[in-house]
Protein backbone atom coordinates (compact mmCIF):
# COMPACT_ATOMS: atom_id res chain seq x y z
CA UNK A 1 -19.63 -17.55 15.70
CA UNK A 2 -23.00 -16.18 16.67
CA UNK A 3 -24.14 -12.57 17.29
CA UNK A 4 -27.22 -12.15 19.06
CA UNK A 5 -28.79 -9.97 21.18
CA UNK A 6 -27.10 -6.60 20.27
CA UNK A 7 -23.67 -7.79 19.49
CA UNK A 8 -21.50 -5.68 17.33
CA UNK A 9 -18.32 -7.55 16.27
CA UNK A 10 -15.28 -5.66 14.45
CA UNK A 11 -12.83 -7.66 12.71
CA UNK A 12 -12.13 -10.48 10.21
CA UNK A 13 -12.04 -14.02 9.43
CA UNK A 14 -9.08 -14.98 7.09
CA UNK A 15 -7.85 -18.56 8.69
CA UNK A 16 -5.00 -16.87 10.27
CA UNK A 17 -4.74 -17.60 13.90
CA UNK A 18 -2.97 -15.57 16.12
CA UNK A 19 -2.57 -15.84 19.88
CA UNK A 20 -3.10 -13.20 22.50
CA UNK A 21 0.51 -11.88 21.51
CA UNK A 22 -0.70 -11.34 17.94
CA UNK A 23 1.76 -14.47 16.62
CA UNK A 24 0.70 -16.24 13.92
CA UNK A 25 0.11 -19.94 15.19
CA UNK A 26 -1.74 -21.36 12.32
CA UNK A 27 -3.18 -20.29 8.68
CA UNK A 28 -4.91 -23.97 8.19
CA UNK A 29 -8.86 -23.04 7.48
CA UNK A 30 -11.08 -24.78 8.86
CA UNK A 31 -14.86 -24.46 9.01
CA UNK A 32 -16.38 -21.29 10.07
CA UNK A 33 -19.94 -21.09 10.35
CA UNK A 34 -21.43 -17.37 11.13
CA UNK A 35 -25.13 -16.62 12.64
CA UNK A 36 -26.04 -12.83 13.03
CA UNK A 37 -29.54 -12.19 14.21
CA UNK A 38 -31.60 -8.95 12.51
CA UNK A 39 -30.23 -7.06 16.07
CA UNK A 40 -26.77 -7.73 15.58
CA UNK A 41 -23.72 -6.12 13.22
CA UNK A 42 -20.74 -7.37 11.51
CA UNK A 43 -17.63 -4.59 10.74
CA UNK A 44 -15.50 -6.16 8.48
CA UNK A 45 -11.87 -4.86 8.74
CA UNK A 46 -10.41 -6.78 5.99
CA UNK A 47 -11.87 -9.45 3.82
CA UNK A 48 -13.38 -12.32 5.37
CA UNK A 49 -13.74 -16.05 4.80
CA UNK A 50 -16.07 -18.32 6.08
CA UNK A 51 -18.08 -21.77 5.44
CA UNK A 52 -21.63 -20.72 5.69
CA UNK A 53 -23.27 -17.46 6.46
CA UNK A 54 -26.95 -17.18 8.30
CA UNK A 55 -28.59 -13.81 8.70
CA UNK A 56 -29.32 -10.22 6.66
CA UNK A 57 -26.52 -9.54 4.58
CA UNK A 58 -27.39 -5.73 5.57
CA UNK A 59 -26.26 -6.39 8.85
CA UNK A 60 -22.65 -6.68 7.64
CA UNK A 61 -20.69 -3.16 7.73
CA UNK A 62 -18.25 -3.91 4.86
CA UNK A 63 -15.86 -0.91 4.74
CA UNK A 64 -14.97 -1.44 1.32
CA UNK A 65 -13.72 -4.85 2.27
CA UNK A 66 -16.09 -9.04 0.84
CA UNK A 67 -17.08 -11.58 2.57
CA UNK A 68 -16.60 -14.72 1.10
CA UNK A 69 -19.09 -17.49 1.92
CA UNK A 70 -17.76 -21.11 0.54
CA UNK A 71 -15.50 -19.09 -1.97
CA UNK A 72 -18.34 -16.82 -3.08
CA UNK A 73 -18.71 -13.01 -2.18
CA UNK A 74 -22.07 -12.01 -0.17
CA UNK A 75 -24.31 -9.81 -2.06
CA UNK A 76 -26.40 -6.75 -0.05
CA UNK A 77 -23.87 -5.73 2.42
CA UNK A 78 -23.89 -1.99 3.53
């Protein structure tokens, strides 16, 4: 996923895939790679999990809630 530009995403990354109905369809995790540029924010809603993580941590709105890069929680998020 990249954010760029402006982009404000809300939401989270857990492996669980849903379709447009909001069924579950898959929990198999797969590789997630995320790129937010110094203009862009992340809202977490829940915790997150993803493969690699590129950009300011301080960019990431956590809500009380970790992101997990590769198994390890990000430092510096707001």
């Amino acid at each position: 996923m990249n954010l760029s530009s402006n982009s404000n995403f809300e939401g989270t990354i857990d492996g669980n895939i849903s379709n447009a109905s909001g069924i579950r369809v898959s929990t198999e995790v797969g590789n997630v790679s995320v790129t937010l540029d110094d203009t862009s924010t992340w809202t977490l809603t829940a915790d997150s999990y993803v493969t690699s993580f590129h950009g300011n941590a301080q960019n990431i709105i956590s809500n009380g809630h970790t992101l997990y890069v590769s198994g390890t929680a990000l430092t510096g998020t707001k």
